[in-house]
PDB file of N, CA and C in Angstrom:
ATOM      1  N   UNK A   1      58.154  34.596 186.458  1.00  0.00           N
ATOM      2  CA  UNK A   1      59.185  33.579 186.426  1.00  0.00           C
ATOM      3  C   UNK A   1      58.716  32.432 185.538  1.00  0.00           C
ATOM      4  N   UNK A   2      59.578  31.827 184.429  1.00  0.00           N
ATOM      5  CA  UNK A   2      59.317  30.262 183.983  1.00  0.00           C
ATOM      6  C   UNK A   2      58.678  29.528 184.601  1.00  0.00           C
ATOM      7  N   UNK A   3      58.012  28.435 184.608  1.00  0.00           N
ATOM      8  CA  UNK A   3      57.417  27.229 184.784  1.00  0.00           C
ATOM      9  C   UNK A   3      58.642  26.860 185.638  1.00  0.00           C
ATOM     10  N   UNK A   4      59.651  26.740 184.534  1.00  0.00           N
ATOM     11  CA  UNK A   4      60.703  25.491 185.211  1.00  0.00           C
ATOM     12  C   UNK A   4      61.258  25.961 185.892  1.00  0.00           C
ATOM     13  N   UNK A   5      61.812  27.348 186.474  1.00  0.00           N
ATOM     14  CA  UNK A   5      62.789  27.994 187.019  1.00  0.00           C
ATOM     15  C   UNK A   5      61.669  27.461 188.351  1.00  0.00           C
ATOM     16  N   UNK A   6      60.672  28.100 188.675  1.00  0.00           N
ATOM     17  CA  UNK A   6      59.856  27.753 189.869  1.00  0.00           C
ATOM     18  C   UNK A   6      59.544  26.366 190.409  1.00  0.00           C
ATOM     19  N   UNK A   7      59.755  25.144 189.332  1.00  0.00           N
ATOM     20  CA  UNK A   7      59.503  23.837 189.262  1.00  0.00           C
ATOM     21  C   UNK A   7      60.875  23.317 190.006  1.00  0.00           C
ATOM     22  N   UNK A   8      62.472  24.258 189.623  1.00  0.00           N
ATOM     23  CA  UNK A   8      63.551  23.961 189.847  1.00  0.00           C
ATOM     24  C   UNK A   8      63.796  24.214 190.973  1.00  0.00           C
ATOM     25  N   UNK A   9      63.627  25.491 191.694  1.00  0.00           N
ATOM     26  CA  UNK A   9      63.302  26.133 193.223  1.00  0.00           C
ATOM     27  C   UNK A   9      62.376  24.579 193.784  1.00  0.00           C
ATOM     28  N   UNK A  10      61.261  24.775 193.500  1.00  0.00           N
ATOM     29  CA  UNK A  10      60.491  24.049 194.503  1.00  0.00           C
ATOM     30  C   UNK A  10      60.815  22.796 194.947  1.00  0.00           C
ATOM     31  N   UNK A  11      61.500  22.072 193.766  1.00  0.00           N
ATOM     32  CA  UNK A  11      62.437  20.731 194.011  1.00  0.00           C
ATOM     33  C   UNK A  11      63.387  21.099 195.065  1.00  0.00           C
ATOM     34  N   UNK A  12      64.218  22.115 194.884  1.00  0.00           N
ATOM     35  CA  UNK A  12      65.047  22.766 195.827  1.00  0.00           C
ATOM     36  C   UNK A  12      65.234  22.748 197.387  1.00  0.00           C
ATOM     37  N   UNK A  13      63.639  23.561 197.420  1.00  0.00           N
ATOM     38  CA  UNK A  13      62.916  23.708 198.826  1.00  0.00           C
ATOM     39  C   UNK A  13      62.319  22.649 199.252  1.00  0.00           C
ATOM     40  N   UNK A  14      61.787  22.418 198.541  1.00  0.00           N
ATOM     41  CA  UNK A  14      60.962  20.853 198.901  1.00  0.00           C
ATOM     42  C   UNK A  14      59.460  21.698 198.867  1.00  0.00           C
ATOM     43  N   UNK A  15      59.128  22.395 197.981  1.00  0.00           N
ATOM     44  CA  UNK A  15      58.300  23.130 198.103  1.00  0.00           C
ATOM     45  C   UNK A  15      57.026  21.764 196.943  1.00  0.00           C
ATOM     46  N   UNK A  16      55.546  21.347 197.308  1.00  0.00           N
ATOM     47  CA  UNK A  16      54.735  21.078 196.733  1.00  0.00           C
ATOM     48  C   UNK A  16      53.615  22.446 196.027  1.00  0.00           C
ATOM     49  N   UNK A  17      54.374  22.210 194.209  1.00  0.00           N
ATOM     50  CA  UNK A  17      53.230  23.256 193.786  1.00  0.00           C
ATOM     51  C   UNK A  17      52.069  22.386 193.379  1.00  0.00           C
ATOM     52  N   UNK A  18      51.046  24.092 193.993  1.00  0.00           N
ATOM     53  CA  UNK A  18      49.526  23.309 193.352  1.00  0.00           C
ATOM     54  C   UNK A  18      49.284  23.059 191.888  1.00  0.00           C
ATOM     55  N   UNK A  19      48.518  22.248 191.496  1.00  0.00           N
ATOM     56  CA  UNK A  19      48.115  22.055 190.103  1.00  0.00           C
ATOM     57  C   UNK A  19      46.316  21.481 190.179  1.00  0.00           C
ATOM     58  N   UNK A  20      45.436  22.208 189.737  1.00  0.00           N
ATOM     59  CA  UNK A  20      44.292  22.453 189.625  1.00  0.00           C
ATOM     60  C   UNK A  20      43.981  20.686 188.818  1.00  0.00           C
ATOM     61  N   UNK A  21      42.701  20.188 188.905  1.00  0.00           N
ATOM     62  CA  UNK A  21      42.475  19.420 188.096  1.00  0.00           C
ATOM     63  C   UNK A  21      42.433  19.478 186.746  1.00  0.00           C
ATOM     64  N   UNK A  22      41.958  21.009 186.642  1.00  0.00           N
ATOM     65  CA  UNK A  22      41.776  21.193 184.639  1.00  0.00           C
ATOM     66  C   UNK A  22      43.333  20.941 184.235  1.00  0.00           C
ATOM     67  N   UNK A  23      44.311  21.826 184.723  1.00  0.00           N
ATOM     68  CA  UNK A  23      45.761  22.049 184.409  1.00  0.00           C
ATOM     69  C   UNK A  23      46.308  20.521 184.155  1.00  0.00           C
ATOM     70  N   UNK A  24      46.194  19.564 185.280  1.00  0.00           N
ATOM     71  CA  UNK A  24      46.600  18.477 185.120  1.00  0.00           C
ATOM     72  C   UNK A  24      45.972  17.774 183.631  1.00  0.00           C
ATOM     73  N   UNK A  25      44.873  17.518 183.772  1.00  0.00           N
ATOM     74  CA  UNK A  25      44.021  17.198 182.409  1.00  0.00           C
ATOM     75  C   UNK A  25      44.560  17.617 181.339  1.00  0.00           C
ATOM     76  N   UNK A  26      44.606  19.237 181.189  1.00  0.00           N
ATOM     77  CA  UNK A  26      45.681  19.728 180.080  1.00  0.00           C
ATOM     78  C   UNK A  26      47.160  19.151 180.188  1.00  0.00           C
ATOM     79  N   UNK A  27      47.467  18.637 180.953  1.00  0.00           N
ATOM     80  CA  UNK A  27      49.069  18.499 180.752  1.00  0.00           C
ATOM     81  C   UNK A  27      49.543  17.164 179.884  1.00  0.00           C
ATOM     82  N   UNK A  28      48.122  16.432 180.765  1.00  0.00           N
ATOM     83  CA  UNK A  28      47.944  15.114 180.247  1.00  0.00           C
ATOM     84  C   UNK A  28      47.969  14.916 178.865  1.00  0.00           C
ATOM     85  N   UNK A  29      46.401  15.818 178.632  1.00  0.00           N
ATOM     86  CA  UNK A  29      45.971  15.923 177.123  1.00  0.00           C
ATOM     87  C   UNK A  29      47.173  16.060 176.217  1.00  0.00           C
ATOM     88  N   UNK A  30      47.903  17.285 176.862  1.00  0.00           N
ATOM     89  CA  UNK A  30      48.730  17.414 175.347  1.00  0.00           C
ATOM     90  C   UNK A  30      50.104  16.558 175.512  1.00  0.00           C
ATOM     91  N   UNK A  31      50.295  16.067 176.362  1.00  0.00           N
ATOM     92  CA  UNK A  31      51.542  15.046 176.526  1.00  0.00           C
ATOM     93  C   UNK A  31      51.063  13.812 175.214  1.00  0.00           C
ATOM     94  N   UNK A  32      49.629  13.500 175.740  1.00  0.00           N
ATOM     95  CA  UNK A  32      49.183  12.274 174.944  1.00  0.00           C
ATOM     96  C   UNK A  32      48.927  12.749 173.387  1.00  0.00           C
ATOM     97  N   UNK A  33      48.313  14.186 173.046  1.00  0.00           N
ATOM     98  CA  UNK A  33      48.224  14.804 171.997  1.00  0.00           C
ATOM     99  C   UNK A  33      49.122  16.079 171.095  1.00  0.00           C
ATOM    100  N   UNK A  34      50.403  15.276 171.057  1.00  0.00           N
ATOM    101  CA  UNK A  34      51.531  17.033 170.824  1.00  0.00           C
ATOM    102  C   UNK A  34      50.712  17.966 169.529  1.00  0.00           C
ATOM    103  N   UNK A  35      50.225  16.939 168.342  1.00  0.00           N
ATOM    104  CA  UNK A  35      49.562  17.822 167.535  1.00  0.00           C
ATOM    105  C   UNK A  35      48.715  18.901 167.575  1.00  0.00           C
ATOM    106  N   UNK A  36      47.970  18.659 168.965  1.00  0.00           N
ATOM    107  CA  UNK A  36      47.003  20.079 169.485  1.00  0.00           C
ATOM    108  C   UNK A  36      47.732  21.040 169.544  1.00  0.00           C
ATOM    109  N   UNK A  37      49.192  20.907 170.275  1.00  0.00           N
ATOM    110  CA  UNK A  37      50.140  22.245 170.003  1.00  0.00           C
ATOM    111  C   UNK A  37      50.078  22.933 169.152  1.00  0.00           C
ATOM    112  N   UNK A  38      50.811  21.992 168.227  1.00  0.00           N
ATOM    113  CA  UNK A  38      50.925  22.662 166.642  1.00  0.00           C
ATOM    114  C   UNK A  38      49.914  23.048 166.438  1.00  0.00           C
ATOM    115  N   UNK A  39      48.605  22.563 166.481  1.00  0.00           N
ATOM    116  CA  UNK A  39      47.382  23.357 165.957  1.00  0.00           C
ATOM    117  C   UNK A  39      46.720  24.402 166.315  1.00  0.00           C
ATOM    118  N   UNK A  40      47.142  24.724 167.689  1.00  0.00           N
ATOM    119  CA  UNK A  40      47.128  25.579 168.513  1.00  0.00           C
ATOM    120  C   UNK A  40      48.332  26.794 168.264  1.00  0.00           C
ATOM    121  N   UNK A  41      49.390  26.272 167.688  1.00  0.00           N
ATOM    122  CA  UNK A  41      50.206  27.565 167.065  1.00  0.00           C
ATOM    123  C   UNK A  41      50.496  28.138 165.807  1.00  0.00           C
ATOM    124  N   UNK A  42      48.825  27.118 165.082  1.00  0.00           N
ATOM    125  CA  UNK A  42      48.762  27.790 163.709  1.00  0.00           C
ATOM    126  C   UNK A  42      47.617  28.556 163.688  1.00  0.00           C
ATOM    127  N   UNK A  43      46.595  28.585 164.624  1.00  0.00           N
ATOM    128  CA  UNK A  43      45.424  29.357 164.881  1.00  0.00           C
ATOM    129  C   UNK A  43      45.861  30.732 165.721  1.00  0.00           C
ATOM    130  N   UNK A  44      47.123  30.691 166.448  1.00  0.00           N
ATOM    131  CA  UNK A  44      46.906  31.846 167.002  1.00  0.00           C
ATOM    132  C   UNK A  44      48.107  32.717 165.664  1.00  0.00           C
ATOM    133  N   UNK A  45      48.802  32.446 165.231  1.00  0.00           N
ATOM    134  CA  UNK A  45      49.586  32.840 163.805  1.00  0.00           C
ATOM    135  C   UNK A  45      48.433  33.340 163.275  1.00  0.00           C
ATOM    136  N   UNK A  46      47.572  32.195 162.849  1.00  0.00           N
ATOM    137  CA  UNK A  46      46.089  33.003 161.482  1.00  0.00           C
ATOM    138  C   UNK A  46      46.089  34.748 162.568  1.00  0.00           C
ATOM    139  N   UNK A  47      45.352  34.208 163.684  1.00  0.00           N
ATOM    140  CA  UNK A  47      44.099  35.648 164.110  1.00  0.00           C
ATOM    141  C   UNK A  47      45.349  36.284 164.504  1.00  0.00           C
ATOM    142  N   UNK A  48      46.400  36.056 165.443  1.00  0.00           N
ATOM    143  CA  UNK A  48      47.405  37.032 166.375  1.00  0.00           C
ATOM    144  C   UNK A  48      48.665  37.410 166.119  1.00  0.00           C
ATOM    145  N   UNK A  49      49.403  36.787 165.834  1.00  0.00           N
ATOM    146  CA  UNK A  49      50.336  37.054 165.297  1.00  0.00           C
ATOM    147  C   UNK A  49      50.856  37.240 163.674  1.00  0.00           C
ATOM    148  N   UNK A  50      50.892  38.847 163.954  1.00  0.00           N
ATOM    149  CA  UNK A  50      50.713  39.593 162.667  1.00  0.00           C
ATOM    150  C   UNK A  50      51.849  40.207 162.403  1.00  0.00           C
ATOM    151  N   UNK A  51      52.700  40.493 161.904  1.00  0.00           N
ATOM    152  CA  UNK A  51      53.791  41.742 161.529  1.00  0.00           C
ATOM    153  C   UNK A  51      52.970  43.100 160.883  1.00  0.00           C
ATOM    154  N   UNK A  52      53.917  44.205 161.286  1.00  0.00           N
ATOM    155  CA  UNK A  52      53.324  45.586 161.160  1.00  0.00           C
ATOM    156  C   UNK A  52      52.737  45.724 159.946  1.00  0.00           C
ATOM    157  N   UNK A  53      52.930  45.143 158.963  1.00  0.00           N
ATOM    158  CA  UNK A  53      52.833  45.384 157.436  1.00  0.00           C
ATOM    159  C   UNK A  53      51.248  44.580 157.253  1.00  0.00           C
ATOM    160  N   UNK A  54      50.822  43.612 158.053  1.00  0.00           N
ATOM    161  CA  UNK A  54      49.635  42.702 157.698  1.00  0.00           C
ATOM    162  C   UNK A  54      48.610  43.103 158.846  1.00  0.00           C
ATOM    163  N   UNK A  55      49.075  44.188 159.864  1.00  0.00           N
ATOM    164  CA  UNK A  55      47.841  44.864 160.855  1.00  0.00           C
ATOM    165  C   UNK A  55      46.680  45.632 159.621  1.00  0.00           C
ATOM    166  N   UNK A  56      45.723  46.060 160.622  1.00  0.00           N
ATOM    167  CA  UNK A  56      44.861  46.950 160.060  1.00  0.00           C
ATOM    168  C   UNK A  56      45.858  47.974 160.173  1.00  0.00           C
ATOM    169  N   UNK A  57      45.362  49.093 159.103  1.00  0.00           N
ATOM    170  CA  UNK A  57      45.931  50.116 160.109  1.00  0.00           C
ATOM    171  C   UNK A  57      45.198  51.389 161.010  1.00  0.00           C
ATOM    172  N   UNK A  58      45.951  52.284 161.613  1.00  0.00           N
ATOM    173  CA  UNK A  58      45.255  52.715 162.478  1.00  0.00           C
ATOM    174  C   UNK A  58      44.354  53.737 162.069  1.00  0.00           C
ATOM    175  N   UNK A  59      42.739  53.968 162.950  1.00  0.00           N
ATOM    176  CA  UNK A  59      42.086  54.690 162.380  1.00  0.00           C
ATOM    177  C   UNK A  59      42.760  55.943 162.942  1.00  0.00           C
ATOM    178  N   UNK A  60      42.210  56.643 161.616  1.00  0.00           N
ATOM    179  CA  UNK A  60      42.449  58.401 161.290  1.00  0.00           C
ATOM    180  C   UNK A  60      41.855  59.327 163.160  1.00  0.00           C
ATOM    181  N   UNK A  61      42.337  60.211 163.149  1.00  0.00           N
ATOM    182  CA  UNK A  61      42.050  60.677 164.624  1.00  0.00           C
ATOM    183  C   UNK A  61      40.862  61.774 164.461  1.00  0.00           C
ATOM    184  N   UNK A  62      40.772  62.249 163.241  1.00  0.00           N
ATOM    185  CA  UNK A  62      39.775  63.474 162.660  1.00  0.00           C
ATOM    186  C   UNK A  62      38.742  63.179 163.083  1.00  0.00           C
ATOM    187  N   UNK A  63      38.175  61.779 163.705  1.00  0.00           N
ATOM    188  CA  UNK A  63      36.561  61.654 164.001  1.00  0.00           C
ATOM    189  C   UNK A  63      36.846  61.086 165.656  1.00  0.00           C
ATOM    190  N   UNK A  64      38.051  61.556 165.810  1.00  0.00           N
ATOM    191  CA  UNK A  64      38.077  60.508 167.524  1.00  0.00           C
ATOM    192  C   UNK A  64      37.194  62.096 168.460  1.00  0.00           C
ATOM    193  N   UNK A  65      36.405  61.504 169.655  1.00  0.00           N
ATOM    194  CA  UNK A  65      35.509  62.399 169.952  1.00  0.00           C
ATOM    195  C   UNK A  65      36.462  62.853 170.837  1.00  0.00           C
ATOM    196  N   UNK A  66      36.200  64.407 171.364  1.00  0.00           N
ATOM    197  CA  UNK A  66      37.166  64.957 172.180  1.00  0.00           C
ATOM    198  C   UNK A  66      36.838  65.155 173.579  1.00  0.00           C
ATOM    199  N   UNK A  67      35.499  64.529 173.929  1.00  0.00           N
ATOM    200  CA  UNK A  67      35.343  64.655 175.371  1.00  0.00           C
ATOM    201  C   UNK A  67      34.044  63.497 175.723  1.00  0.00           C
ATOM    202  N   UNK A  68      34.710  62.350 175.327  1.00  0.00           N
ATOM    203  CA  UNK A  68      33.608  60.881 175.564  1.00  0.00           C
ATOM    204  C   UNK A  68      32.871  61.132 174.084  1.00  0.00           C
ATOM    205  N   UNK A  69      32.303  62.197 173.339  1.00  0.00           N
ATOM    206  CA  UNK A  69      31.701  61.594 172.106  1.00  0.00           C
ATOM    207  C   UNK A  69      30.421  62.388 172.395  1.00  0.00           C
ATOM    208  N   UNK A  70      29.873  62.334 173.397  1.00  0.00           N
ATOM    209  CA  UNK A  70      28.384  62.707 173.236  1.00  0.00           C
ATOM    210  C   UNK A  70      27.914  63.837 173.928  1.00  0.00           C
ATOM    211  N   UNK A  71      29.533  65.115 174.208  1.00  0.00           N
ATOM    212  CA  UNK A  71      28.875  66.577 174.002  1.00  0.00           C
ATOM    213  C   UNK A  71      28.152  67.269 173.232  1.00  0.00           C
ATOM    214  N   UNK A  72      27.670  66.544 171.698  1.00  0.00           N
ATOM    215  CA  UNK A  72      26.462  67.441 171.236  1.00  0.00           C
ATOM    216  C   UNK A  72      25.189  66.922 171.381  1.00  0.00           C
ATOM    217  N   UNK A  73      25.268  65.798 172.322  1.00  0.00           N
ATOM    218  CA  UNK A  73      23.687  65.632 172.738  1.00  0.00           C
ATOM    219  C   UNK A  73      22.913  66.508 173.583  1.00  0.00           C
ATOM    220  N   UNK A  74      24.074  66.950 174.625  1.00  0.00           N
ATOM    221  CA  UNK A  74      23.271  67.553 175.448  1.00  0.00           C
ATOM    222  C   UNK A  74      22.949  68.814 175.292  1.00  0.00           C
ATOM    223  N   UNK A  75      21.898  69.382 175.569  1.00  0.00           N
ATOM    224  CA  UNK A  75      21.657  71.355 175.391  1.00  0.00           C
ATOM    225  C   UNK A  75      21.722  71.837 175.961  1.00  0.00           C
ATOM    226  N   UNK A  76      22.220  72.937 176.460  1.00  0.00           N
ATOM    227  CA  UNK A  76      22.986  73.713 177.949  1.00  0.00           C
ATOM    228  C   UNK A  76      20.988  74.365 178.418  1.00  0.00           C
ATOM    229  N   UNK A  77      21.443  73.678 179.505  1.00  0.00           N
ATOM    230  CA  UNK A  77      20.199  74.021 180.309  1.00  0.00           C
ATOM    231  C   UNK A  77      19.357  75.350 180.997  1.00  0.00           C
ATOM    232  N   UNK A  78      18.918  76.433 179.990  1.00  0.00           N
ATOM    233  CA  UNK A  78      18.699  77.991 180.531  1.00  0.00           C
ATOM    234  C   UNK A  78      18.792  78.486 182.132  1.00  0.00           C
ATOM    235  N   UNK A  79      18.669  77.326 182.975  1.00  0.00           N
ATOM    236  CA  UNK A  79      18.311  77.569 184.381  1.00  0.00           C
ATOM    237  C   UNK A  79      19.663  77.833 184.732  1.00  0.00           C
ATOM    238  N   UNK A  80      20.584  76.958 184.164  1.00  0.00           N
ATOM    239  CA  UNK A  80      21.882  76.316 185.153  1.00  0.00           C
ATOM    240  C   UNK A  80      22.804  77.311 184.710  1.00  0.00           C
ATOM    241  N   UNK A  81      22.464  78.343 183.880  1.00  0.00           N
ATOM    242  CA  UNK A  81      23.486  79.532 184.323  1.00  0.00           C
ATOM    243  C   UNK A  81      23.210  80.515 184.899  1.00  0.00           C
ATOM    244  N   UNK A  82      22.153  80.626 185.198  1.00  0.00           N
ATOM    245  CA  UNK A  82      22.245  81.843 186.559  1.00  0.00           C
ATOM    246  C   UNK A  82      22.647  81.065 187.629  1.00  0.00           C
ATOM    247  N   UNK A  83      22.835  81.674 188.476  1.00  0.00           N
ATOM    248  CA  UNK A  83      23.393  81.493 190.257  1.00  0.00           C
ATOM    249  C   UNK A  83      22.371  81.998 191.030  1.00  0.00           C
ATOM    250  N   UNK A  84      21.957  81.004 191.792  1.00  0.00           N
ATOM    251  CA  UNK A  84      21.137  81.821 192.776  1.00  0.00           C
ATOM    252  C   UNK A  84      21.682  82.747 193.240  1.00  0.00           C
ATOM    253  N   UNK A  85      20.382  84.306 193.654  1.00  0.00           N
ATOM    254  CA  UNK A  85      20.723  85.115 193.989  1.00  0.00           C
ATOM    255  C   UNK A  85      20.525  85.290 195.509  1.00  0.00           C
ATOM    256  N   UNK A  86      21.313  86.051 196.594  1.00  0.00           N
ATOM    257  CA  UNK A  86      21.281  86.158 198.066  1.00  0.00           C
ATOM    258  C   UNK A  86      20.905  87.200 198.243  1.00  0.00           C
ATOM    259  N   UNK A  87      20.006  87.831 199.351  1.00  0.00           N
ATOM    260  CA  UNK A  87      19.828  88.864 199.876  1.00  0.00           C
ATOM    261  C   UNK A  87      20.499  89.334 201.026  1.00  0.00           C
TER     262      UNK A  87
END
């Protein structure tokens, strides 16, 4: 749910939401600082928000391993195919 839709309820109910000290601090901060926003929504643009055309693209599957990667380390163990035998 929104911030405000729950902010709008709780006025409603008479409901008191919690707010942590950091959260408040942040609310503060950027009330007093709007430019951190903006700067904050040109850094996540640079690294995150990408359109399909400016991703990497995806690696090739020809080297993806087919059972964790490191079935040719191990060497099948001479013992562990016989079965013990019963009399």
């Amino acid at each position: 749910m929104p911030s405000d839709l729950l902010q709008a309820l709780g006025r409603f109910f008479g409901w008191h939401s919690y707010q942590s000290d950091y959260t408040k601090f942040m609310n503060d901060y950027l009330a007093r600082h709007p430019e951190e926003i903006d700067s904050h929504r040109e850094g996540r643009a640079a690294w995150w928000d990408k359109g399909p055309d400016e991703r990497a693209p995806v690696p090739s599957m020809r080297h993806a391993p087919k059972s964790g990667g490191n079935e040719h380390t191990f060497a099948p163990d001479d013992n562990s195919a016989e079965a013990p035998k019963e009399d």
